[in-house]
N, C-alpha and C. Protein backbone atom coordinates (compact mmCIF):
# COMPACT_ATOMS: atom_id res chain seq x y z
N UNK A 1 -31.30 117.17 -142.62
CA UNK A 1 -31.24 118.53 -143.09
C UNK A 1 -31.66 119.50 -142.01
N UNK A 2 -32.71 119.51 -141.78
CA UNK A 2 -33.25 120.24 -140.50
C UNK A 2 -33.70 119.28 -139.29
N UNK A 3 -33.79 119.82 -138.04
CA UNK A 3 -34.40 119.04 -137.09
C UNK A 3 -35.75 119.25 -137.33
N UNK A 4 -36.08 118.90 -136.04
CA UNK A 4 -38.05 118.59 -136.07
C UNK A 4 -38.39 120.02 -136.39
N UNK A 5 -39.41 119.93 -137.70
CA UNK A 5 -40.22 121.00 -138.08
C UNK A 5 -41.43 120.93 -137.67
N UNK A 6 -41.84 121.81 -137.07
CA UNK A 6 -43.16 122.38 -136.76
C UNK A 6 -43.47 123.45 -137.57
N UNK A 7 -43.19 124.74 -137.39
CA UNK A 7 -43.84 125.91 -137.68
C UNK A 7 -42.82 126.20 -139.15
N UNK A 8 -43.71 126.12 -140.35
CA UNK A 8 -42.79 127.12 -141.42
C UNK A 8 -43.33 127.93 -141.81
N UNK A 9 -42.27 129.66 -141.69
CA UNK A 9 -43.00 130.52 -142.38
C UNK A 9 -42.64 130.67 -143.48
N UNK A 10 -43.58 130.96 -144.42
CA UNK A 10 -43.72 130.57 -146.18
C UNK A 10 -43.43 132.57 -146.11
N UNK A 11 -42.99 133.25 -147.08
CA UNK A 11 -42.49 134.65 -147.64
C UNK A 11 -42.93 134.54 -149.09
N UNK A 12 -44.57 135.28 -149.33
CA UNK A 12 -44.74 135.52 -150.30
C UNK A 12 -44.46 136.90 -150.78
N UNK A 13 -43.81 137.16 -152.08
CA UNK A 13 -44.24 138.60 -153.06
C UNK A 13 -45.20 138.62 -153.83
N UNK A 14 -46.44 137.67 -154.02
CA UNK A 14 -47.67 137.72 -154.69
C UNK A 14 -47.13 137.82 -155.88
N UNK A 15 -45.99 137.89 -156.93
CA UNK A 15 -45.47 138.17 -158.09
C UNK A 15 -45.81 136.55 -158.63
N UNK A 16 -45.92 136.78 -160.17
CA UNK A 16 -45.88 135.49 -161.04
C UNK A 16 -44.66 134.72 -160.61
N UNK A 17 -44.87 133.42 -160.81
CA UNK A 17 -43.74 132.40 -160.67
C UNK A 17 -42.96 132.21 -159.19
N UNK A 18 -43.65 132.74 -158.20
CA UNK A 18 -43.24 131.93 -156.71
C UNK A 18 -44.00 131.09 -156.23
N UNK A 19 -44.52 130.31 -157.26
CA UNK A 19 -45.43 128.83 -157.14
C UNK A 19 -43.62 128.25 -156.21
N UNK A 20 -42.53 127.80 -157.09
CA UNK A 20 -41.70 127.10 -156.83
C UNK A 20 -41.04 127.20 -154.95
N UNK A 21 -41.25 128.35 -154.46
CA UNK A 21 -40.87 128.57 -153.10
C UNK A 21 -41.99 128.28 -152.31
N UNK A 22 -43.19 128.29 -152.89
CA UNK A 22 -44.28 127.56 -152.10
C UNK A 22 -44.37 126.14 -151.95
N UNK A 23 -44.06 125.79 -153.07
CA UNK A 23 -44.06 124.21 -153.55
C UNK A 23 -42.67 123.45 -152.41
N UNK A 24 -41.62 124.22 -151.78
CA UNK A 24 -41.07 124.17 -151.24
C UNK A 24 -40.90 123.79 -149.89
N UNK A 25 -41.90 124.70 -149.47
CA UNK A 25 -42.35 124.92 -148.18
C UNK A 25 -43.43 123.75 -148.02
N UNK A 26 -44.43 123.63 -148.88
CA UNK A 26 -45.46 122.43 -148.87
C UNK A 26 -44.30 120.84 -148.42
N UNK A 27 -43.29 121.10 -149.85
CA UNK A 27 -42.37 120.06 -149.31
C UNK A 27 -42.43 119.52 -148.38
N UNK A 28 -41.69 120.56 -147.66
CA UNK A 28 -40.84 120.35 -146.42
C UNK A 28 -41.90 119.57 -144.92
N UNK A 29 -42.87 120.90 -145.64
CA UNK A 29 -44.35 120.18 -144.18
C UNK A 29 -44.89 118.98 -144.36
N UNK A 30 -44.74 118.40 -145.71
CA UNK A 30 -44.97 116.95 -145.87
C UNK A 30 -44.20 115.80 -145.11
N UNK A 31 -42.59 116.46 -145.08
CA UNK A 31 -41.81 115.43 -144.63
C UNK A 31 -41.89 115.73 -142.76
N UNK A 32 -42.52 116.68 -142.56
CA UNK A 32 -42.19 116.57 -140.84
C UNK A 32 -44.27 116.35 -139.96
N UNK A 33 -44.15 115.51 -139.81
CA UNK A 33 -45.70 115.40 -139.52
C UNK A 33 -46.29 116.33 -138.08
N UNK A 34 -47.51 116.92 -138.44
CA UNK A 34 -48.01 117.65 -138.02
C UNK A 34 -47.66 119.36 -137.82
N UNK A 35 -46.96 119.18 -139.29
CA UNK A 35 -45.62 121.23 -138.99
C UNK A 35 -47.04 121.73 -139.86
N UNK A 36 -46.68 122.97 -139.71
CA UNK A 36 -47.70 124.12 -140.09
C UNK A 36 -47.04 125.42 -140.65
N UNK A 37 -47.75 125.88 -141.86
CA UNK A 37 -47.56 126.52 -142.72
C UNK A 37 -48.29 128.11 -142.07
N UNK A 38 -47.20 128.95 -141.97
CA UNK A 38 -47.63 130.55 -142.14
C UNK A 38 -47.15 130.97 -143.19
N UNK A 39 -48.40 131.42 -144.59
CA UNK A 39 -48.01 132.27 -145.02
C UNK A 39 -48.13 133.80 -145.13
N UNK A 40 -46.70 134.41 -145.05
CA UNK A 40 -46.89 135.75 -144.92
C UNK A 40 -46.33 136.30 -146.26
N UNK A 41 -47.65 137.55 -146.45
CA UNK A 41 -47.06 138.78 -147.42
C UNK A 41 -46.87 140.07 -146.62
N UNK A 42 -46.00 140.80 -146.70
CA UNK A 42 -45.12 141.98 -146.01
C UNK A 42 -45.79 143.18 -147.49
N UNK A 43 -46.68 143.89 -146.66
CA UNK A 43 -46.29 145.58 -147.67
C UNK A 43 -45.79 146.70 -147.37
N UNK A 44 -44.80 146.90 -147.81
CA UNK A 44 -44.21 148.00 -147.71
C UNK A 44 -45.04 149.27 -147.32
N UNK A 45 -44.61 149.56 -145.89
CA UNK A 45 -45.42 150.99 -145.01
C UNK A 45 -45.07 151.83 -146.52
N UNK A 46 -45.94 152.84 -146.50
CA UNK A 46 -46.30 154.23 -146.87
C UNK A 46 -44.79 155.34 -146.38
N UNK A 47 -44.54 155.82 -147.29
CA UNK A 47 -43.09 156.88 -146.71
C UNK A 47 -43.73 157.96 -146.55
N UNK A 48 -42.96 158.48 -145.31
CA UNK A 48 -43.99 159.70 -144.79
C UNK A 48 -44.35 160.87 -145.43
N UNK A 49 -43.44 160.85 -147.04
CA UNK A 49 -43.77 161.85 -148.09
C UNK A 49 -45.21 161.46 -148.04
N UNK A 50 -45.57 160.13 -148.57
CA UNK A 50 -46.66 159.70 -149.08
C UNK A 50 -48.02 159.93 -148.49
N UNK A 51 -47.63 159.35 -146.97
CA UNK A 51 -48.59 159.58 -146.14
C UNK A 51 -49.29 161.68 -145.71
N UNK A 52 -47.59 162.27 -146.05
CA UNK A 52 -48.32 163.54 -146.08
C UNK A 52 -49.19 163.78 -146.77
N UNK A 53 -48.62 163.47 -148.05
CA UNK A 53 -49.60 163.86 -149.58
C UNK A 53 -51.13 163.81 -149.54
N UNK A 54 -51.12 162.36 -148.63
CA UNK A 54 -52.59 161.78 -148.23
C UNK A 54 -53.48 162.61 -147.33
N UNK A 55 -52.71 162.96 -146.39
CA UNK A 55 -53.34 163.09 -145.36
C UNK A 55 -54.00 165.01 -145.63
N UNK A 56 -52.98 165.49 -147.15
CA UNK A 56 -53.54 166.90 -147.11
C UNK A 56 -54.77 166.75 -148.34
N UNK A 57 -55.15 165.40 -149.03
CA UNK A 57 -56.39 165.18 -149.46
C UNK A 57 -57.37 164.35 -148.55
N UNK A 58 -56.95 163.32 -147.80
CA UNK A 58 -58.61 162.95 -147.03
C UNK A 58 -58.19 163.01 -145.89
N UNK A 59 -59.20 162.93 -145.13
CA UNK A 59 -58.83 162.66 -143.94
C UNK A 59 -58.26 161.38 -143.06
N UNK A 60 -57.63 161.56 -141.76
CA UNK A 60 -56.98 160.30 -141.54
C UNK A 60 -57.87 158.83 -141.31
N UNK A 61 -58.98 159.08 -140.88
CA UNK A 61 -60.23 157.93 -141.11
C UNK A 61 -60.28 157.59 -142.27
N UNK A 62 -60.49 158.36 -143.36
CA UNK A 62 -60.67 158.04 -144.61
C UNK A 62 -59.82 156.65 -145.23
N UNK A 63 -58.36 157.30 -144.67
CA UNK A 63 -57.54 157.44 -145.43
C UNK A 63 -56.63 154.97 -144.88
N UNK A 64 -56.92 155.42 -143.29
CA UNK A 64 -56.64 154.21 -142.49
C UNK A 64 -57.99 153.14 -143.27
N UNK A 65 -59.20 153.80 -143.38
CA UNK A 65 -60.22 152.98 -143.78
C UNK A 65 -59.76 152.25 -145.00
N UNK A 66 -59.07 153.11 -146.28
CA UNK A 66 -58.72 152.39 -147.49
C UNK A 66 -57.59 151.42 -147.48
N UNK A 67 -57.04 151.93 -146.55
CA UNK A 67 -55.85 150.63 -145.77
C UNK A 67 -56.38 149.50 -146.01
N UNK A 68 -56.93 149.62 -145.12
CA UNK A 68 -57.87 148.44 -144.10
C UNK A 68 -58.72 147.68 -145.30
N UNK A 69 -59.38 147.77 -146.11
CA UNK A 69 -59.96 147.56 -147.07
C UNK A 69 -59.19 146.79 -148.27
N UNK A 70 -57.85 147.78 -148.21
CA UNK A 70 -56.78 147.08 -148.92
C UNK A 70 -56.09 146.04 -148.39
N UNK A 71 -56.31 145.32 -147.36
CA UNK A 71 -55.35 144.46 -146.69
C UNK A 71 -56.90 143.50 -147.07
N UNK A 72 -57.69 143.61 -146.50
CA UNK A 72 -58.94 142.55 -146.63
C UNK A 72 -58.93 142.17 -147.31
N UNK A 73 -58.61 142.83 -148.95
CA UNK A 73 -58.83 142.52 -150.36
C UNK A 73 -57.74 141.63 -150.59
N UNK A 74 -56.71 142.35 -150.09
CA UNK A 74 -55.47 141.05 -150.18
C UNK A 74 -55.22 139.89 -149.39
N UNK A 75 -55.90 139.51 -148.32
CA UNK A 75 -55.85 138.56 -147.68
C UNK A 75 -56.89 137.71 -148.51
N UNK A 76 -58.14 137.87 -148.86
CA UNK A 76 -58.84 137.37 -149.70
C UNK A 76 -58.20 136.40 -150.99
N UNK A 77 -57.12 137.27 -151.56
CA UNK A 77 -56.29 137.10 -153.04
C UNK A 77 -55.38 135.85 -152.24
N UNK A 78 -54.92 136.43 -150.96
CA UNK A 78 -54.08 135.32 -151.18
C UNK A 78 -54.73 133.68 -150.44
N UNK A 79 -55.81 134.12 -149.15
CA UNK A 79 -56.35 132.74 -149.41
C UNK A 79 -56.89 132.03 -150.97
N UNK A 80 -57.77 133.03 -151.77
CA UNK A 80 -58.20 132.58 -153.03
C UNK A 80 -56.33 131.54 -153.38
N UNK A 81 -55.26 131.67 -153.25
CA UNK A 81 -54.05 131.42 -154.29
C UNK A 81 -53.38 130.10 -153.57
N UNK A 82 -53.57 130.22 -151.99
CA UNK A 82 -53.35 128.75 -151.33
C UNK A 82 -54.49 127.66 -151.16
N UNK A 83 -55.93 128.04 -151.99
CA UNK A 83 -57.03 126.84 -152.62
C UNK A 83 -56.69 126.31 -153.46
N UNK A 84 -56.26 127.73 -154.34
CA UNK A 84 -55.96 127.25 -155.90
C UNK A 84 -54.39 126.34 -155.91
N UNK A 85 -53.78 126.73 -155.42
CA UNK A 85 -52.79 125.57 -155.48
C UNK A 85 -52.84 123.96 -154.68
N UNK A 86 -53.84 124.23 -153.23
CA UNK A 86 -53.80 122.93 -153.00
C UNK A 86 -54.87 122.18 -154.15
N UNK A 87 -55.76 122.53 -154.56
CA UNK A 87 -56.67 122.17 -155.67
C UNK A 87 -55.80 121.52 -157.01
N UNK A 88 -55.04 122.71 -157.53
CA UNK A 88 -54.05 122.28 -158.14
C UNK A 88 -52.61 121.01 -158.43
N UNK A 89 -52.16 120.93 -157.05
CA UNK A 89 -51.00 120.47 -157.09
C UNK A 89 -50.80 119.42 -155.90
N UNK A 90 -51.77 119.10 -155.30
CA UNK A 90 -51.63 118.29 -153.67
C UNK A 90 -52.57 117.31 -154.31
N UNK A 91 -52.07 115.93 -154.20
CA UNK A 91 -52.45 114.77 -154.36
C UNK A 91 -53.60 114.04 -152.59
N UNK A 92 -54.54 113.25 -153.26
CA UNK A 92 -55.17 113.23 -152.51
C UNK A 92 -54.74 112.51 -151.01
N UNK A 93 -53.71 111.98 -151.06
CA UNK A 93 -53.05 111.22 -150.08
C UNK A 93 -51.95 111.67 -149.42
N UNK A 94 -51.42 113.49 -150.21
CA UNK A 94 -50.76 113.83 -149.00
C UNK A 94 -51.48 114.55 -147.81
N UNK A 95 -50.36 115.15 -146.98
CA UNK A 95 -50.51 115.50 -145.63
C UNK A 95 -51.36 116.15 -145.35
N UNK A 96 -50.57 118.14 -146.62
CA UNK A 96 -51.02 119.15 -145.95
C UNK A 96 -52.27 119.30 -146.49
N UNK A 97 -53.13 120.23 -146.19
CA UNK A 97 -54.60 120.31 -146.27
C UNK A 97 -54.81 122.10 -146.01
N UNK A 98 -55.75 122.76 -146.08
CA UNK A 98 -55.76 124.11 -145.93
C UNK A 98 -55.90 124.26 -144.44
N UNK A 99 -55.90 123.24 -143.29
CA UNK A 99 -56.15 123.69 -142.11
C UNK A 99 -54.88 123.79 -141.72
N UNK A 100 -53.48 123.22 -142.53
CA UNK A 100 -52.28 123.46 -142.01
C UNK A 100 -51.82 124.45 -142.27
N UNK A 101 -52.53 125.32 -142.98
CA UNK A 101 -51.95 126.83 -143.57
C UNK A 101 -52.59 128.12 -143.00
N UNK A 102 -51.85 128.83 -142.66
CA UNK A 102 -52.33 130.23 -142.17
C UNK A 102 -52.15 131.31 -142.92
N UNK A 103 -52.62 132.21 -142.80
CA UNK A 103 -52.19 133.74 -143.89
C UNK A 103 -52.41 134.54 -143.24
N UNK A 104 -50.97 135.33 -143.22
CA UNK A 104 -51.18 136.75 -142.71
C UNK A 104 -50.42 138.08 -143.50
N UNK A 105 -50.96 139.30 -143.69
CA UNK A 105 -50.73 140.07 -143.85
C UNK A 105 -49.97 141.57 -143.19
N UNK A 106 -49.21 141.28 -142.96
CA UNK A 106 -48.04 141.98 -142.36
C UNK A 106 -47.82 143.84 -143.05
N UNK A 107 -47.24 145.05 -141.91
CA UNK A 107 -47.04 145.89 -143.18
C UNK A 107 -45.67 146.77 -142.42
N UNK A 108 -44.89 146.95 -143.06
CA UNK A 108 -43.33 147.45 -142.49
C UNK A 108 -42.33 146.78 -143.62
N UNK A 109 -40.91 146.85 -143.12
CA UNK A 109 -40.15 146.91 -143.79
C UNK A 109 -40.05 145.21 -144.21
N UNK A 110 -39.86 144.76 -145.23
CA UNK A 110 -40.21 143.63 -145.35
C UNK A 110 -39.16 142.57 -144.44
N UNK A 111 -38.08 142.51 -144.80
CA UNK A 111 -36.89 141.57 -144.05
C UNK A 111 -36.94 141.87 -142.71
N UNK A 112 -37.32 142.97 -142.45
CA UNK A 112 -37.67 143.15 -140.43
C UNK A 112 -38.60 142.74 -140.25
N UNK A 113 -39.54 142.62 -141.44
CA UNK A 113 -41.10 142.04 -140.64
C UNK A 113 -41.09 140.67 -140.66
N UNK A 114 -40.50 140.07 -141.88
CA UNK A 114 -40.26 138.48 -141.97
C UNK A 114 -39.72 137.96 -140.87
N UNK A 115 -38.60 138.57 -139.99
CA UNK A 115 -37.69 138.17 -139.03
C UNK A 115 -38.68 138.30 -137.87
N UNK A 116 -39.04 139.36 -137.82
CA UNK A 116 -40.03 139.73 -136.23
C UNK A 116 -41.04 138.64 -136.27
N UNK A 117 -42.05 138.02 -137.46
CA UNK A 117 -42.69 137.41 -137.51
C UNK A 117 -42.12 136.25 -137.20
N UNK A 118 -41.16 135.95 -138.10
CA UNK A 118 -40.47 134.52 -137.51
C UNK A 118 -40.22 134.19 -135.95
N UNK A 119 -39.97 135.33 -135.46
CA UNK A 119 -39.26 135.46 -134.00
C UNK A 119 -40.80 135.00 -133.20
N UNK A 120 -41.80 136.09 -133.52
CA UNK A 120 -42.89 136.13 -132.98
C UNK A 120 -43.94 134.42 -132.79
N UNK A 121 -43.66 134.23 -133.82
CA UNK A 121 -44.05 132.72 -134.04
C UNK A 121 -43.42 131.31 -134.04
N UNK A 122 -41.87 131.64 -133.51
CA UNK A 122 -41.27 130.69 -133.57
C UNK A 122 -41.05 129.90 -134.41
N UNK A 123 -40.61 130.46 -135.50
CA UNK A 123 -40.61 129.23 -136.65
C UNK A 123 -39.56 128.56 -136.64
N UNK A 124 -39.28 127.44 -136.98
CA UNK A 124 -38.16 126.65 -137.17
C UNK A 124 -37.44 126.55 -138.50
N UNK A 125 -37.91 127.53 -139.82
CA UNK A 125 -37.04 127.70 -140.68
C UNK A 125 -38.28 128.62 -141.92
N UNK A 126 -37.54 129.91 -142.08
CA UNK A 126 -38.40 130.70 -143.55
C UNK A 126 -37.84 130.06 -144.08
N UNK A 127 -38.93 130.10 -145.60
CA UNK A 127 -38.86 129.54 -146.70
C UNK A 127 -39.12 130.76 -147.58
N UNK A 128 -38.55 131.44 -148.35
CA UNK A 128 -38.62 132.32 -149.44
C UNK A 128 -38.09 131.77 -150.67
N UNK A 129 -38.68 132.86 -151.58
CA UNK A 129 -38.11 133.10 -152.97
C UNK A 129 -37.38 134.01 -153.85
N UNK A 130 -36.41 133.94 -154.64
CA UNK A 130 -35.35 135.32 -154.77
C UNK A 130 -35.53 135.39 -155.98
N UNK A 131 -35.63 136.36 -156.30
CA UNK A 131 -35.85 136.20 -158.31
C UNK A 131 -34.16 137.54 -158.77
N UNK A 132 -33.53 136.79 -159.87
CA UNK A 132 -32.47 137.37 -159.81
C UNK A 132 -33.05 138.86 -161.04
N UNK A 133 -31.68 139.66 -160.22
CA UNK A 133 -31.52 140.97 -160.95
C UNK A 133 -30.43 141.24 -161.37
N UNK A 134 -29.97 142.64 -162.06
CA UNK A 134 -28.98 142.86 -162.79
C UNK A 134 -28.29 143.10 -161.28
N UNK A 135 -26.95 143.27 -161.57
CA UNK A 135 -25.98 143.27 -160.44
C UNK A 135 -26.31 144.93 -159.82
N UNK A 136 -26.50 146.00 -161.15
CA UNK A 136 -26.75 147.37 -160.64
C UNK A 136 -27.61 147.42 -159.87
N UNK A 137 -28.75 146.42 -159.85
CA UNK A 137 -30.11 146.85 -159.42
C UNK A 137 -29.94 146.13 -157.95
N UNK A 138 -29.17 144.91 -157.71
CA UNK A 138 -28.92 144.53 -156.59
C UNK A 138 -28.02 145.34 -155.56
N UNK A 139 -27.00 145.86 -155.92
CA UNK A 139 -26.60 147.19 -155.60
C UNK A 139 -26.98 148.13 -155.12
N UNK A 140 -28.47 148.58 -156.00
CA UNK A 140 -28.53 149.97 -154.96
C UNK A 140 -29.96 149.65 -154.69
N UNK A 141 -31.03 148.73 -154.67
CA UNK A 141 -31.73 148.15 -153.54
C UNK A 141 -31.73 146.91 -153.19
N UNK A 142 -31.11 146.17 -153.31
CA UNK A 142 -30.37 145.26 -152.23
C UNK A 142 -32.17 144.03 -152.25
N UNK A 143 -31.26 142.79 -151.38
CA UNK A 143 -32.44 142.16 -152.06
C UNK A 143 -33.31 141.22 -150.69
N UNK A 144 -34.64 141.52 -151.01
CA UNK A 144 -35.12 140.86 -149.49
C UNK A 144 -34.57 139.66 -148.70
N UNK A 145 -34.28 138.47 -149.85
CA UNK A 145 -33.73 137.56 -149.17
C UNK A 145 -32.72 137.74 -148.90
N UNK A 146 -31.60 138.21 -148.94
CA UNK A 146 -30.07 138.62 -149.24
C UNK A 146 -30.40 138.86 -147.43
N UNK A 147 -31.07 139.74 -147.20
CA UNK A 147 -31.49 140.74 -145.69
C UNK A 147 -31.70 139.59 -145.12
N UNK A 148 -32.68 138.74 -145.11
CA UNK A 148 -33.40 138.08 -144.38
C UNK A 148 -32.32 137.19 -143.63
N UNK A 149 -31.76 136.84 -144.96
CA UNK A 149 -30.80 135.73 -144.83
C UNK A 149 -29.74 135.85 -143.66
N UNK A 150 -28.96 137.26 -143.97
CA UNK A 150 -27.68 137.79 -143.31
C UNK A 150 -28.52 138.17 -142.14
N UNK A 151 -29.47 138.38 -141.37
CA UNK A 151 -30.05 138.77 -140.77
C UNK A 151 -31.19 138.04 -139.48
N UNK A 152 -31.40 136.73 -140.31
CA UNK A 152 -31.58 136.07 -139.37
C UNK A 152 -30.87 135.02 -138.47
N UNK A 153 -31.70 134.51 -137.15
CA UNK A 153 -31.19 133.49 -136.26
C UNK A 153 -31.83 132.27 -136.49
N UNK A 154 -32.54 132.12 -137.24
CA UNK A 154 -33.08 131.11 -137.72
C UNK A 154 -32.63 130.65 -139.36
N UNK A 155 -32.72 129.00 -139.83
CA UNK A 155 -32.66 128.40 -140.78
C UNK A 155 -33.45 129.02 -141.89
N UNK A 156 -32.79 129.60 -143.28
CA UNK A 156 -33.92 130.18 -144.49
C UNK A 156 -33.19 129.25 -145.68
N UNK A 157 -34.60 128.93 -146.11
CA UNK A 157 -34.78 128.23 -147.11
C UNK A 157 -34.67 128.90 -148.20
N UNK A 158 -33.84 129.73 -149.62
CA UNK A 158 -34.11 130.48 -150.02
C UNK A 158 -34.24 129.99 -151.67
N UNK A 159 -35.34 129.79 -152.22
CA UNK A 159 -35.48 129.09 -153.31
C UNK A 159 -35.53 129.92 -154.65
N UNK A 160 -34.27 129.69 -155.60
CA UNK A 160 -34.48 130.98 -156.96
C UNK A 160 -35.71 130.77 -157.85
N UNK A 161 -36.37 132.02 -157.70
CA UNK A 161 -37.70 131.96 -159.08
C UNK A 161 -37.01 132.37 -160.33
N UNK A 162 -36.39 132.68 -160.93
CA UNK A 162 -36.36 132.93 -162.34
C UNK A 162 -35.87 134.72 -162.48
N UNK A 163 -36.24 135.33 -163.31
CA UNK A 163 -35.88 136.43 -164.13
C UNK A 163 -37.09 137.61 -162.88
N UNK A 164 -36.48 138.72 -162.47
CA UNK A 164 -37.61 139.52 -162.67
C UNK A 164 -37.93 140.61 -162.92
């Protein structure tokens, strides 16, 4: 299926029910010995409406500080969610372990940041999750993996979650 895996980057949306695209990615690092797991969550930058709005109530220290605070909190959530699943779901005799997993928190456009990251780290194949929508809604915002997919130079794994 794939050649030698080393590096997979895992594409979380922190949303209910992308256990199954993780469970995926764990897969895959089971079958190639010694590959390693990045997982990344992507948040969507601030639109510069937004950032005006902000910037004419606090100031820009203030304002970078609650960032910053907000990314900590979420890196936290999501190590807390790759314990809870190896705790959960990893038998004592497989591979991966939490030292094969990384987490990072990324912030830009999501399918450019997944790709840049991939690029940046060399991965040898993303692993995401697509949760389907009505055809209108795919239409007029279009869908991360859909991007990622048409978009990258690398192998994507793209695994369906369900309804969302």
């Amino acid at each position: 299926m794939f050649h030698d895996v080393k590096k997979i980057l895992y594409v979380s949306d922190l949303e209910q029910g992308s256990r199954p695209a993780f469970r995926a990615a764990v897969s895959l690092c089971g079958h190639y010995s010694g590959a390693q797991i990045t997982y990344l969550h992507v948040i969507e930058s601030l639109s510069g409406t937004t950032r005006s709005l902000l910037s004419n109530m606090m100031e820009k220290s203030e304002l970078d500080e609650m960032l910053q605070k907000g990314v900590e909190a979420l890196s936290v959530k999501v190590r807390e969610r790759i314990e809870r699943f190896c705790a959960e779901e990893l038998e004592e005799h497989e591979v991966l372990s939490l030292k094969n997993i990384e987490a990072r928190i990324e912030e830009g456009t999501p399918w450019r940041k997944i790709l840049e990251v991939g690029d940046d780290m060399n991965a040898d194949v993303i692993v995401m999750g697509t949760r389907k929508h009505s055809s209108l809604g795919q239409a007029l915002i279009g869908s991360t993996a859909t991007k990622t997919l048409t978009n990258s130079k690398r192998p994507v794994l793209i695994v369906p979650l369900g309804v969302a």
